[in-house]
Structure formats: structure tokens, C-alpha cells
N, C-alpha and C. Protein backbone atom coordinates (compact mmCIF):
# COMPACT_ATOMS: atom_id res chain seq x y z
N UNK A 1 0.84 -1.18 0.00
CA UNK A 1 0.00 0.00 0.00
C UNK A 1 0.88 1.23 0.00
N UNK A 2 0.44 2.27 -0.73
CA UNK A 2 1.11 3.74 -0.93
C UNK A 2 0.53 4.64 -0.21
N UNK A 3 1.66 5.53 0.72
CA UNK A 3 0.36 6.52 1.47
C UNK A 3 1.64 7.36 1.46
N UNK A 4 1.06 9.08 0.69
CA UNK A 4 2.47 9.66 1.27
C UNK A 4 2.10 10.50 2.29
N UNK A 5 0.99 10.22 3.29
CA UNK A 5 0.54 10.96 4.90
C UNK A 5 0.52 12.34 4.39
N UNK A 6 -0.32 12.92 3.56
CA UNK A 6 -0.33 14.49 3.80
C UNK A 6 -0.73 14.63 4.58
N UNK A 7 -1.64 14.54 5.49
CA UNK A 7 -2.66 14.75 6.53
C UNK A 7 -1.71 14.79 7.66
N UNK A 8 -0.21 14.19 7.88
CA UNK A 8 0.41 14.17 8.72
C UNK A 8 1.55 15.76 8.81
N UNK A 9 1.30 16.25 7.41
CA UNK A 9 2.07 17.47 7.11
C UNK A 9 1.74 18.72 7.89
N UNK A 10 2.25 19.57 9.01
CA UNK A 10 2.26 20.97 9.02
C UNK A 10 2.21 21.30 7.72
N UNK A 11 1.16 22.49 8.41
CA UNK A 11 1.20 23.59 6.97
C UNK A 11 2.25 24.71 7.12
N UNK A 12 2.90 24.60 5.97
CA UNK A 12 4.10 25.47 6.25
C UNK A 12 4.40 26.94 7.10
N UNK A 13 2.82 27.34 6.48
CA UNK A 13 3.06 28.96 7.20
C UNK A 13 2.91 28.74 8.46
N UNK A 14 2.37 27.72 9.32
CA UNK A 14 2.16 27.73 10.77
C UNK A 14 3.10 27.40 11.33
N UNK A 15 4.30 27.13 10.98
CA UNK A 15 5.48 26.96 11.94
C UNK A 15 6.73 27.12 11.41
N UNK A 16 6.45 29.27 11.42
CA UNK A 16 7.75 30.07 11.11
C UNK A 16 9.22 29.93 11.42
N UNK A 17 9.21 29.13 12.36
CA UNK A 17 10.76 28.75 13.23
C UNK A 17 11.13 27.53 12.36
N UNK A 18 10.65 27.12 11.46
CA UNK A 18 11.23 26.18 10.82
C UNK A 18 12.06 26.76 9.54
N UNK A 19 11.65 28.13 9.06
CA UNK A 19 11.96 28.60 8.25
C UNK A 19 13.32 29.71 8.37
N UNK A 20 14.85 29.28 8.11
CA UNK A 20 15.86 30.07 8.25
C UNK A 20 16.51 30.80 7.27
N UNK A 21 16.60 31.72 7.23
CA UNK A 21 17.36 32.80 5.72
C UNK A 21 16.33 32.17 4.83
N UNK A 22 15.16 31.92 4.48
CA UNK A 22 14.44 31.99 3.26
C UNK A 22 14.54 30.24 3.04
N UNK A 23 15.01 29.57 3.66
CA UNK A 23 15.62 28.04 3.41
C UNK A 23 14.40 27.39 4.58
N UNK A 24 13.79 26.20 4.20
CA UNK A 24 13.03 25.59 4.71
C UNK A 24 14.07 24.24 5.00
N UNK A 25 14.11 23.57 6.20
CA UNK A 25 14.66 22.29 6.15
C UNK A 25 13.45 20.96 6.88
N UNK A 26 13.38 20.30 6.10
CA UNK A 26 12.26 19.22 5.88
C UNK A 26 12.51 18.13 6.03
N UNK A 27 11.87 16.90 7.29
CA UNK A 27 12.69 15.89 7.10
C UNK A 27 11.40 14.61 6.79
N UNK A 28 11.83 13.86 6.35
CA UNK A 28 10.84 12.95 5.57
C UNK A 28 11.26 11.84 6.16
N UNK A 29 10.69 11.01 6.74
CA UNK A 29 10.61 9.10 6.85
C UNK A 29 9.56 8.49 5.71
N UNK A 30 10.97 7.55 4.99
CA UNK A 30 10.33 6.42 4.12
C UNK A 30 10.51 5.62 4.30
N UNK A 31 9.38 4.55 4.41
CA UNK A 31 9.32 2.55 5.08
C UNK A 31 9.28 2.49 3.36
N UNK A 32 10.04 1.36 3.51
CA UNK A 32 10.03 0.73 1.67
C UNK A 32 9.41 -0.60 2.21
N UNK A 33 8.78 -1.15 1.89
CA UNK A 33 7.90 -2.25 2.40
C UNK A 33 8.47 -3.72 2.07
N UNK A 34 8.29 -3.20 0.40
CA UNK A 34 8.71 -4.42 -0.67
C UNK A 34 9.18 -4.08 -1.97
N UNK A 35 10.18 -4.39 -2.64
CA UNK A 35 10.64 -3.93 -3.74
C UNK A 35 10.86 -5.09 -4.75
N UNK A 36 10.47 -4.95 -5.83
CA UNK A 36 10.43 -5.54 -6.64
C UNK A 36 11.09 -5.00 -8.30
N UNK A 37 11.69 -6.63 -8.84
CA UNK A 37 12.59 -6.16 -9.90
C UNK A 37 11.75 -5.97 -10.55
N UNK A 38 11.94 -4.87 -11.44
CA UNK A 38 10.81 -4.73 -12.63
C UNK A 38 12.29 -5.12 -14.08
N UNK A 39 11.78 -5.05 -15.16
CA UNK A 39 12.22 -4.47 -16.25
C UNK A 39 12.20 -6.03 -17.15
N UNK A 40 12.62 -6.70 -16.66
CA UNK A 40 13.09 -8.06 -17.86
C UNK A 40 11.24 -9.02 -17.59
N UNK A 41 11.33 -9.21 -18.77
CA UNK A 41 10.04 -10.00 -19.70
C UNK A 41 9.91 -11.49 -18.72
N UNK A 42 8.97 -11.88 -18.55
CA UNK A 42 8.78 -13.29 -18.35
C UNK A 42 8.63 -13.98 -19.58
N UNK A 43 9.94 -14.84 -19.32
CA UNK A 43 9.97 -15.59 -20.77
C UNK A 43 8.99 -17.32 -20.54
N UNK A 44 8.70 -17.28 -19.18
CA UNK A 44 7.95 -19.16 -19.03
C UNK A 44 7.22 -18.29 -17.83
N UNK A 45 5.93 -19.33 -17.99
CA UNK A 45 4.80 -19.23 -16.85
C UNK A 45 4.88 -20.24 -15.62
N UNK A 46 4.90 -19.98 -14.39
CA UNK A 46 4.76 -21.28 -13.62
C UNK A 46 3.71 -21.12 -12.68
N UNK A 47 2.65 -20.35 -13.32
CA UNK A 47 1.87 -20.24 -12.19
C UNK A 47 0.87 -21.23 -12.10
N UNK A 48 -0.34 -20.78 -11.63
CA UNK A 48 -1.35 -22.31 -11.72
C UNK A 48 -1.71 -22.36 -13.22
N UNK A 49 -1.90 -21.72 -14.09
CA UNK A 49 -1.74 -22.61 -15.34
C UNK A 49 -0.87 -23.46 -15.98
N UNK A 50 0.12 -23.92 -14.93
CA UNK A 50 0.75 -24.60 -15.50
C UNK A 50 0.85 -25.90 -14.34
N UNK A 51 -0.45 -26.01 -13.46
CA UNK A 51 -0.54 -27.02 -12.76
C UNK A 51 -0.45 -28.36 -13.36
N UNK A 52 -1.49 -28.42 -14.27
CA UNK A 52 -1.27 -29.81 -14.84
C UNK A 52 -0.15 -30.29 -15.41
N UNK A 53 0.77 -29.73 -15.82
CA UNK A 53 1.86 -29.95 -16.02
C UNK A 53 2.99 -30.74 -14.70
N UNK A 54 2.73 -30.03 -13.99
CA UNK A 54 3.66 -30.13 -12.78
C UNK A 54 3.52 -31.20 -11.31
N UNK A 55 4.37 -31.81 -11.05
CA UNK A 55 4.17 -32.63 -9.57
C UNK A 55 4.59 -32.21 -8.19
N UNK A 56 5.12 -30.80 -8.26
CA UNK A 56 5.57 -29.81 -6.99
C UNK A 56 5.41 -28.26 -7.40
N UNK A 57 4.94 -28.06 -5.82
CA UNK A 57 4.77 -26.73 -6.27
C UNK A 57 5.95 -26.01 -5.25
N UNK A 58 6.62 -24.83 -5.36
CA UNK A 58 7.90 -24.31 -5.14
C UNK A 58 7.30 -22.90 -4.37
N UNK A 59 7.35 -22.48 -3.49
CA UNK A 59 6.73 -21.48 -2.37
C UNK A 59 7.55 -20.54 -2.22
N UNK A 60 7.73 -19.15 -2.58
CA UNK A 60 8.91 -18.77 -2.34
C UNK A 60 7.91 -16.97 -1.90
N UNK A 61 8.48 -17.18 -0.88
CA UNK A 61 7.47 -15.25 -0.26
C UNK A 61 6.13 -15.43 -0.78
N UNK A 62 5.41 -16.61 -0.62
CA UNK A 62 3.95 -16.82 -0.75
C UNK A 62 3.62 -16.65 -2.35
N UNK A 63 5.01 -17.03 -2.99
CA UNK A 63 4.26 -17.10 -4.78
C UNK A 63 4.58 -18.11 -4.86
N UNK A 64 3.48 -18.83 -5.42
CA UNK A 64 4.15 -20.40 -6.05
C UNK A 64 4.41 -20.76 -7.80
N UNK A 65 5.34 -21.45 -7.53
CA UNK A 65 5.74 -21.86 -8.69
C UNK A 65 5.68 -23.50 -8.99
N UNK A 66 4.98 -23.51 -10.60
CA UNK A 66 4.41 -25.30 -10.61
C UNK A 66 5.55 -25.69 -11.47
N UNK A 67 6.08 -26.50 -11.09
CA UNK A 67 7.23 -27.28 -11.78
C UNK A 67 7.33 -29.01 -11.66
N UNK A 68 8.14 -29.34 -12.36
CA UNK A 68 8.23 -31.00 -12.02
C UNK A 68 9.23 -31.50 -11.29
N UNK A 69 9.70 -32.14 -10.90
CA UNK A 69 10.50 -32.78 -9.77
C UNK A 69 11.59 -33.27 -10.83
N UNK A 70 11.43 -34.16 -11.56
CA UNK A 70 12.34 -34.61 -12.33
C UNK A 70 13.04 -33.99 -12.98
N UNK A 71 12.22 -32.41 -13.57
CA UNK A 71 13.73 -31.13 -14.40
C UNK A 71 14.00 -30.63 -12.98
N UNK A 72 13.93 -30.49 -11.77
CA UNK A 72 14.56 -29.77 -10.85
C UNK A 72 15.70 -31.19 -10.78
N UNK A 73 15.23 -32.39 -9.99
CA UNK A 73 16.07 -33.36 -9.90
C UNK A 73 17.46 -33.67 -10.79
N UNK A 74 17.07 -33.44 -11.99
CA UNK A 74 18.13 -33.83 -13.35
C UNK A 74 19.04 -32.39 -13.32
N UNK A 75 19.03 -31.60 -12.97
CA UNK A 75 19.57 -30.41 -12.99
C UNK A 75 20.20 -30.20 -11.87
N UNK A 76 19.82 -30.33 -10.61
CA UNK A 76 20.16 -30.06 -9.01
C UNK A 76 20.17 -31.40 -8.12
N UNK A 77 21.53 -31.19 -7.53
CA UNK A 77 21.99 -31.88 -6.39
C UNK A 77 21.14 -31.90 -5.42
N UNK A 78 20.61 -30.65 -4.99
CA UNK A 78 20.07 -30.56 -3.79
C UNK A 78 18.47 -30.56 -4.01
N UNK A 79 17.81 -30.41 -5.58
CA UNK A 79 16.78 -30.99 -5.56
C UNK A 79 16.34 -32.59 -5.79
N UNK A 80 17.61 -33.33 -6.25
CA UNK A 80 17.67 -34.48 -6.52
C UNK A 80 17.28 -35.41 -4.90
N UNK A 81 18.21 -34.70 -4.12
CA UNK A 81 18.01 -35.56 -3.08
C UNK A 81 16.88 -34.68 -2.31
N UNK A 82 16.22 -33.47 -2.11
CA UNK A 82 14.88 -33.59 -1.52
C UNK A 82 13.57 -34.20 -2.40
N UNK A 83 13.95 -34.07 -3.19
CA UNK A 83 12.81 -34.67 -4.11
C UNK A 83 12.10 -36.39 -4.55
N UNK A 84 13.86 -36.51 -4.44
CA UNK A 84 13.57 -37.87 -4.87
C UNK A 84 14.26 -39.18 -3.92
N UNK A 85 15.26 -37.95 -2.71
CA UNK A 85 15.21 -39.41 -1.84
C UNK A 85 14.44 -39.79 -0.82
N UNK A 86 14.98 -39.62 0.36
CA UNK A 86 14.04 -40.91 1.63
C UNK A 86 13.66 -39.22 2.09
N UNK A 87 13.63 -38.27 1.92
CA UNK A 87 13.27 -36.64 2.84
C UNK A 87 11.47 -36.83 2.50
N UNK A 88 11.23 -36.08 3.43
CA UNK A 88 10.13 -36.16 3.82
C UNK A 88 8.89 -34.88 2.77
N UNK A 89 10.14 -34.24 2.57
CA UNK A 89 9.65 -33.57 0.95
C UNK A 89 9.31 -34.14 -0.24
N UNK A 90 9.97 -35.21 -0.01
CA UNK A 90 9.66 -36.23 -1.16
C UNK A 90 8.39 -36.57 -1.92
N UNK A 91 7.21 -36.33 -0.70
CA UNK A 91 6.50 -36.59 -0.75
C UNK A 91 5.20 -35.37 -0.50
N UNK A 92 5.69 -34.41 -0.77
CA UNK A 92 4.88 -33.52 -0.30
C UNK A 92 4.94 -32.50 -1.71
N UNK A 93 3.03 -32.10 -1.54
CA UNK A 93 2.58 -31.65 -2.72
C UNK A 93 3.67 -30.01 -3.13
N UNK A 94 3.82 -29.26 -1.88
CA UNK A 94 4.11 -27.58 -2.12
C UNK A 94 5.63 -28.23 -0.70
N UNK A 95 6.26 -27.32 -1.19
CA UNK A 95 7.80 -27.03 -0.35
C UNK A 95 7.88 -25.54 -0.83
N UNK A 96 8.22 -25.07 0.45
CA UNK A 96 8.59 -23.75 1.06
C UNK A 96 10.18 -23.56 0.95
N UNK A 97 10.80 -22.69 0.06
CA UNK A 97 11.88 -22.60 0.39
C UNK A 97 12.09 -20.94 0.88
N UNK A 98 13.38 -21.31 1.47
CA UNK A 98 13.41 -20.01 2.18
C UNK A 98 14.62 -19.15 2.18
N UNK A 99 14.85 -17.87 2.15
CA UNK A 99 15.89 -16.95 1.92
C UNK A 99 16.30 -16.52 0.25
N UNK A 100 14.89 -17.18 -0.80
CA UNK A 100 15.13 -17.14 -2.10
C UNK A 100 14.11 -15.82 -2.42
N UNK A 101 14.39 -14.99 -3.80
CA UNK A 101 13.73 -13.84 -3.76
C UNK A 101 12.87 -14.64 -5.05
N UNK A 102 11.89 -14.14 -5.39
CA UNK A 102 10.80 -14.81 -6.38
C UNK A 102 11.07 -14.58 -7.76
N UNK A 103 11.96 -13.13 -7.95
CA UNK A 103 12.62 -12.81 -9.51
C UNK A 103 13.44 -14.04 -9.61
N UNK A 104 14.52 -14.45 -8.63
CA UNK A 104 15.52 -15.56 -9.10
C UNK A 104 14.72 -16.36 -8.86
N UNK A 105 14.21 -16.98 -8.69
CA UNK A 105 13.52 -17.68 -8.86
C UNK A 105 12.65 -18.65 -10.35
N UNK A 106 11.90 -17.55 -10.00
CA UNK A 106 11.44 -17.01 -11.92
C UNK A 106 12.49 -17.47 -12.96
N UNK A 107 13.45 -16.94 -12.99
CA UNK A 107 15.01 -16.60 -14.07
C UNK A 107 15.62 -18.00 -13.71
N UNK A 108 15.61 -18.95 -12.43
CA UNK A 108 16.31 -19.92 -12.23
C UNK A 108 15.53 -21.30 -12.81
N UNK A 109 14.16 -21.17 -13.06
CA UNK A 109 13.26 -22.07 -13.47
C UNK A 109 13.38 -22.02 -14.74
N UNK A 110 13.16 -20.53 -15.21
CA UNK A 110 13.17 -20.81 -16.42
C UNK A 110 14.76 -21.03 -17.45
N UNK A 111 15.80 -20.77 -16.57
CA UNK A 111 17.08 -21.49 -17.05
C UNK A 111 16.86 -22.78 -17.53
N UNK A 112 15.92 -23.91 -16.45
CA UNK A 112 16.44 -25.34 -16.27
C UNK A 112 14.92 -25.90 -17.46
N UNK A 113 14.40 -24.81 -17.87
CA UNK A 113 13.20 -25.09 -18.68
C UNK A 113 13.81 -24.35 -20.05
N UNK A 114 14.97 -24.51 -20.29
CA UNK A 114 15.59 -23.87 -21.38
C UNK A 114 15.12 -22.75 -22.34
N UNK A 115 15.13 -21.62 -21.01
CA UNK A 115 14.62 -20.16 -21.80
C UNK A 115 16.48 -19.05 -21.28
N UNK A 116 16.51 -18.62 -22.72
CA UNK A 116 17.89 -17.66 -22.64
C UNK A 116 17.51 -16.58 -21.27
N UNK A 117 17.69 -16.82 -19.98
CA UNK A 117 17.35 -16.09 -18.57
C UNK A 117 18.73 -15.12 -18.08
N UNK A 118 19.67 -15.74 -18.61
CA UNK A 118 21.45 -15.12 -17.76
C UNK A 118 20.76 -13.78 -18.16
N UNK A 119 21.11 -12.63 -18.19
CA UNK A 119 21.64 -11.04 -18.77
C UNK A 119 22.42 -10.52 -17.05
N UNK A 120 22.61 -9.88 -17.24
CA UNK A 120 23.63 -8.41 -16.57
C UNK A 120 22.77 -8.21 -15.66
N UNK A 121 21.41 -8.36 -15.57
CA UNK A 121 20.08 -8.05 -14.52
C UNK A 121 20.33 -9.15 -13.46
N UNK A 122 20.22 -10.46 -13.99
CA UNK A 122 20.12 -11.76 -13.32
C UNK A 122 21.49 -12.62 -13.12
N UNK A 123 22.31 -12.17 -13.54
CA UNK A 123 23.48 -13.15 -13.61
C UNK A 123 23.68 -13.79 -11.51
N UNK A 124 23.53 -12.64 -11.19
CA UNK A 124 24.14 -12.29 -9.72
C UNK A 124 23.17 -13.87 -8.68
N UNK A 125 21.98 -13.78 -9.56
CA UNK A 125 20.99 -14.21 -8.24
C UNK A 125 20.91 -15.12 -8.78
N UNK A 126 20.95 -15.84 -10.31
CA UNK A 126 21.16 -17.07 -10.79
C UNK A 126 22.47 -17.91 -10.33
N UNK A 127 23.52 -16.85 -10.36
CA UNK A 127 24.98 -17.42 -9.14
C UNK A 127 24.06 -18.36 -8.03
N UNK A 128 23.46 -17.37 -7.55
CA UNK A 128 23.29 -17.65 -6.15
C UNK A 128 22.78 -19.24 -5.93
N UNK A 129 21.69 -19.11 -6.81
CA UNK A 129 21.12 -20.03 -7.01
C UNK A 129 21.60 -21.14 -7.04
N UNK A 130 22.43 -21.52 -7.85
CA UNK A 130 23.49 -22.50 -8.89
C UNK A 130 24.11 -22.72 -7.50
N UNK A 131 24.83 -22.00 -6.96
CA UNK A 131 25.49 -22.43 -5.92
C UNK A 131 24.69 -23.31 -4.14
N UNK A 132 23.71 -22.29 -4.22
CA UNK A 132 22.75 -22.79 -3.28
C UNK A 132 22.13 -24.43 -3.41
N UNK A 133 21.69 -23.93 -5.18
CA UNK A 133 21.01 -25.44 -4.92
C UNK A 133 21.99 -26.55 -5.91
N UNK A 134 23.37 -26.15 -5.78
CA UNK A 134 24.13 -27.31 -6.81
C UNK A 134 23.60 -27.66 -7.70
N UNK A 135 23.73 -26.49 -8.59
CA UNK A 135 22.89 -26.48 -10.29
C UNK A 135 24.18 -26.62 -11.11
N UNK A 136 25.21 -27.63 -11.66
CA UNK A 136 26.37 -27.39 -11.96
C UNK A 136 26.28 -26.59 -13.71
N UNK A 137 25.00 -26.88 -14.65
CA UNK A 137 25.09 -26.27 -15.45
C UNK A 137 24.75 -25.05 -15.34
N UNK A 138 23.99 -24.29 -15.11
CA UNK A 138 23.73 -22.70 -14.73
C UNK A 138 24.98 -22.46 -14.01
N UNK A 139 25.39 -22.64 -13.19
CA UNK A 139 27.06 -22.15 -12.66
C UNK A 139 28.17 -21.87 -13.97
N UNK A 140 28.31 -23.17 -14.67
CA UNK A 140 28.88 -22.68 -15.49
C UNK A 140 28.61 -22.43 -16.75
N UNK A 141 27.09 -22.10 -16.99
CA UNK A 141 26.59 -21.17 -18.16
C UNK A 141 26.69 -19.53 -17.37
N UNK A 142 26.15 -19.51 -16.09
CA UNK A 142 26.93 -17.66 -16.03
C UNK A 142 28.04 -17.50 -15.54
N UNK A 143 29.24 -18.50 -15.32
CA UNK A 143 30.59 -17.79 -15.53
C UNK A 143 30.71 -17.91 -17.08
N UNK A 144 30.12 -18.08 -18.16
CA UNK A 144 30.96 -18.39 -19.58
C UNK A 144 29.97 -16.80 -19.78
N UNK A 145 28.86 -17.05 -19.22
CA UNK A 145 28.40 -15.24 -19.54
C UNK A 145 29.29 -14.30 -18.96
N UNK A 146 29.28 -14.46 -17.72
CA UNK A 146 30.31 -13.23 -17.23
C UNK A 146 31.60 -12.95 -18.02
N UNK A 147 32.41 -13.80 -18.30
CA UNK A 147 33.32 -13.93 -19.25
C UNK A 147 33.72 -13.33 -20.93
N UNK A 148 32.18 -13.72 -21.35
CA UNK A 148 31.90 -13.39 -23.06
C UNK A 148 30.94 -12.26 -23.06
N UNK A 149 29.86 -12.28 -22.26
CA UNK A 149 28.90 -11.33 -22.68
C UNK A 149 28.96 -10.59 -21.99
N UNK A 150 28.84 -10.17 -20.36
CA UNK A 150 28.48 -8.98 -19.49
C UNK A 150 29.14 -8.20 -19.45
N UNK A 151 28.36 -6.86 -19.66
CA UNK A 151 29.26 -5.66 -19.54
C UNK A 151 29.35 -5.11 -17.73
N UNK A 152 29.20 -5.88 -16.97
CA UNK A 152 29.95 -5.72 -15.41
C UNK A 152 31.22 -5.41 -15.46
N UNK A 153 31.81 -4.65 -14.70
CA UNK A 153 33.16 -4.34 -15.03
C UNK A 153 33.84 -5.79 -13.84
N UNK A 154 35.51 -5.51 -14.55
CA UNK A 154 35.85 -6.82 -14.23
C UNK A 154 35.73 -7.04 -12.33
N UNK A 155 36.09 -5.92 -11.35
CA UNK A 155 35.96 -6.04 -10.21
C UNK A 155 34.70 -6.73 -9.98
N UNK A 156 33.82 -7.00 -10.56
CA UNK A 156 31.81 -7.13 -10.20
C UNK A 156 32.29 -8.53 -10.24
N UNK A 157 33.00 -8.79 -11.46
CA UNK A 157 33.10 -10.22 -11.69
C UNK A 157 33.75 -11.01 -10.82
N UNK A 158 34.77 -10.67 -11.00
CA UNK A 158 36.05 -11.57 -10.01
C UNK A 158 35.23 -11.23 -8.03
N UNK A 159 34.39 -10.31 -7.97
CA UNK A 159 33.90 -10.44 -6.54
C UNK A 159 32.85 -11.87 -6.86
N UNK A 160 32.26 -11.71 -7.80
CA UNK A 160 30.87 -13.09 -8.49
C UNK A 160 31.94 -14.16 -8.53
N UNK A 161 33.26 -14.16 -8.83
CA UNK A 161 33.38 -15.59 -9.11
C UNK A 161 33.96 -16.28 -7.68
N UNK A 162 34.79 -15.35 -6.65
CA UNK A 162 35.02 -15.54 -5.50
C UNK A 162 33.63 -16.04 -4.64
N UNK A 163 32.31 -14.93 -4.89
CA UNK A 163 31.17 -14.95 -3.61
C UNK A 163 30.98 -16.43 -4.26
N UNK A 164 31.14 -16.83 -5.07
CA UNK A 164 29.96 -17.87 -5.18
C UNK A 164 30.99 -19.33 -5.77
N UNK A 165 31.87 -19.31 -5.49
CA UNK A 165 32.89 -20.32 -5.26
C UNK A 165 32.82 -20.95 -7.05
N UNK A 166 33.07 -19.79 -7.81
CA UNK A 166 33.08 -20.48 -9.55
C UNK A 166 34.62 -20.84 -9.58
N UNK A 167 34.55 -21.63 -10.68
CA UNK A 167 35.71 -22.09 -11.21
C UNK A 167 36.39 -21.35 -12.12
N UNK A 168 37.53 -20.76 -12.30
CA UNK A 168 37.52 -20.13 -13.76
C UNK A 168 38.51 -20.65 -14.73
N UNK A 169 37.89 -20.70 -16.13
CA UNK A 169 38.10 -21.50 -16.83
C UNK A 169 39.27 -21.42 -17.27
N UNK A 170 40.26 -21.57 -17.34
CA UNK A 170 41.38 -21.36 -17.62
C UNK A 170 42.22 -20.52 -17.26
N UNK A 171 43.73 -21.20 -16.54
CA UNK A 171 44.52 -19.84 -16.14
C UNK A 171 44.82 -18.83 -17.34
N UNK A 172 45.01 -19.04 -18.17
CA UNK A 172 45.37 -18.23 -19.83
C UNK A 172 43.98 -17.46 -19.47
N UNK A 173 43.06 -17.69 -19.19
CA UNK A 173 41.43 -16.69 -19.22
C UNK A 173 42.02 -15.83 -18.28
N UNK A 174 42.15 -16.30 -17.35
CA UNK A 174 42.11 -15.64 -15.63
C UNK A 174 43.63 -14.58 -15.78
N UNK A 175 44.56 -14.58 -16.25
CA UNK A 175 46.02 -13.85 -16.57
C UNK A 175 44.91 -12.65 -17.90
N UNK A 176 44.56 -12.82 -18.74
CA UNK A 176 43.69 -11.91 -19.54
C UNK A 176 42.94 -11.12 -18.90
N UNK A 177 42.52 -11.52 -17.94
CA UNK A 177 41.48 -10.25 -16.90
C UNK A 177 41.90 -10.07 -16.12
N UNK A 178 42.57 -10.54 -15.51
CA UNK A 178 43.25 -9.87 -14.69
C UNK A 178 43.94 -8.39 -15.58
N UNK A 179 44.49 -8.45 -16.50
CA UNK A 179 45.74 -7.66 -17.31
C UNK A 179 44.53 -6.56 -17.20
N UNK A 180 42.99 -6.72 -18.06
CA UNK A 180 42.23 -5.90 -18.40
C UNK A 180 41.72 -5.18 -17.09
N UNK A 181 41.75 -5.96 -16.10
CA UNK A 181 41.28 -5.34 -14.97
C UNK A 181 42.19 -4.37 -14.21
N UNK A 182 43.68 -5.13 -14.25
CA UNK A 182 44.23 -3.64 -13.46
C UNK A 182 44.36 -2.70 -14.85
N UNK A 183 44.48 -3.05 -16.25
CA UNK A 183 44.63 -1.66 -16.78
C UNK A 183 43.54 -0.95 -16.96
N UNK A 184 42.64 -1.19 -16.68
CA UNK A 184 41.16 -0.73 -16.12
C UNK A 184 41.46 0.39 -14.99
N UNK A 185 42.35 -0.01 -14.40
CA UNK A 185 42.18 0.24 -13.04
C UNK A 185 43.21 1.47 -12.90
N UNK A 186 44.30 0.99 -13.74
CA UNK A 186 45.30 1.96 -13.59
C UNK A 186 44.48 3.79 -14.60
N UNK A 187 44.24 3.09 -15.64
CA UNK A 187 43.81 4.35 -16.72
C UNK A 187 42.76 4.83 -15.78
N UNK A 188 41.68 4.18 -14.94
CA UNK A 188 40.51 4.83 -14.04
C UNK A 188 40.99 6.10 -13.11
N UNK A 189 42.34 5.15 -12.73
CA UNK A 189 43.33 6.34 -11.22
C UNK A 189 43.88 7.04 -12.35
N UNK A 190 44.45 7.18 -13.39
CA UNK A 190 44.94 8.70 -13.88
C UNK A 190 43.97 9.17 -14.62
N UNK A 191 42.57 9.25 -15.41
CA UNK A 191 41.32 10.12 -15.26
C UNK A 191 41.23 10.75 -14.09
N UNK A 192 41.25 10.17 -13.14
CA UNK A 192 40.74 10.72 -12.09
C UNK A 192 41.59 11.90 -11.27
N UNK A 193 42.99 11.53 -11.26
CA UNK A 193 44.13 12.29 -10.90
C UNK A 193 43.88 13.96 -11.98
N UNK A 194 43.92 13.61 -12.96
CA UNK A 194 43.74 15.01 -14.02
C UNK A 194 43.01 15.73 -14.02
């Protein structure tokens, strides 16, 4: 809900002592409630129209997502074994997961449902993902993005490939960005010096 409390506003002319040399100083409290990614397209649906399709449903901040057990399983370590071993999820219609935001979410489903999801928006929380739930192909489909396609500068990266324990593909790769990154770095400090 949006409320910007006028009703909570003094009216300006009634409280002259607020007003110094012609300068008003005003202080505002903002609660941000909930924020949400906007901008990138939903490329796959998982909502209840796509129940019949699906044998689990995926709970994430009270949105669900209908998917099948077997593309989470064939893809993920860690859905392989709640899904399909002796866990008590195994067997259960909806699982709640928790500390996941519902955009990655979205972008992580529809990776393993083979829709082009990586960009420069999502790379970060699809990491996360990959790493969280031992997704070994999405791990290393967005380090080969970070690498070839994203325009992140190289510090964004090399912090992404450290936070989230990637591999990088070759020392000959890793000696190349490095080179680009400190001369990045060096030409940045003499702009800045001038």
C-alpha cells in the first residue's frame, strides 16, 4: 500500500521557526515495504496454469511456482536428493523454500526449462542459485556469460566468481582479466588524478 501521509504534514506557514534565511529544512521518513525487480520479460509461466503440467509446487514469499521434480532433480543436487530421496519432501505436494527472492527464482526455473534467462540483470541471483542449490550447469553457463557477454566491469566479476565459489576456466582466461582489470584500473586512477 502507498500513502504519502499528507494529513500528517504541518502547513508550512504555521510553523515560522522552521523557516531560516528563506531556506526551509524538511525531514521525511520512508518505510520501503517491498521492492520488486521490474524491467526483464517473463519468458515461461509457472503459475497455476501450468498445474497440470507439474508434480511440486515451489513457495517462495507466498508465490508459487508449478514445476516437475524430475527437471529440478536432473539439474540439481540438492533438488535431486529432496525430491527424490528418503526426505520427507519427497512426498509432499508444495515445499517452502526459504531466503530465495521470487525474480531468481522465476530466471532460475526458467534457465532449467531452457529459456535464454542469464543477462547483466540476473546473472548475480542465478549465481546464487546455482550455488545454493548445486545447479552445476547454470554455474557454469553464467561464468561463460560473465566472461563473453556482461558488460559488469571486471571487479563485479572476479567479486561473483570468489562470492559464489566459480571455477575459472582457464589460467590463460584468468592472466587476460586480470591484465584488463588492473589496466582498467590503472587508466581509471589517472582520469581521475587530471
Amino acid at each position: 500500500m502507498f500513502s504519502l501521509g499528507w494529513t500528517k504534514l504541518n502547513k508550512w506557514d504555521s510553523r515560522p521557526d522552521q523557516v531560516v534565511d528563506d531556506s526551509l529544512t524538511v525531514q521525511f521518513e520512508i518505510r520501503i515495504n517491498e521492492m520488486a525487480k521490474v524491467g526483464k520479460k517473463v519468458l515461461r509461466s509457472f503459475d497455476a496454469s501450468m498445474e497440470y503440467l507439474s508434480d511440486v509446487v515451489l513457495v517462495v514469499r507466498n508465490q508459487k511456482f508449478y514445476a516437475s521434480k524430475l527437471t529440478l532433480a536432473s539439474h540439481s543436487e540438492y533438488f535431486n536428493a529432496l525430491l527424490l530421496g528418503p526426505y520427507r519432501e519427497a512426498n509432499m505436494p508444495e515445499i517452502t523454500l526459504h531466503g530465495v527472492d521470487p525474480f531468481d527464482m522465476q530466471n532460475y526455473l526458467e534457465f532449467l526449462y531452457l529459456q535464454p534467462s542469464i543477462t547483466d540483470e540476473t546473472v548475480e541471483g542465478l549465481l546464487l542459485l546455482a550455488d545454493q542449490y548445486d545447479t552445476g550447469v547454470l554455474k557454469k553457463s553464467c561464468e561463460g556469460f560473465l566472461i563473453k557477454k556482461s558488460n559488469k566491469s571486471l571487479k563485479k566479476k572476479f567479486q561473483m566468481f570468489r562470492k559464489y565459489n566459480c571455477a575459472m576456466v582457464s589460467k590463460r582466461s584468468m592472466e587476460n582479466d586480470l591484465k584488463k582489470f588492473f589496466q582498467e584500473k590503472f587508466i581509471n586512477e589517472i582520469r581521475r588524478q587530471i
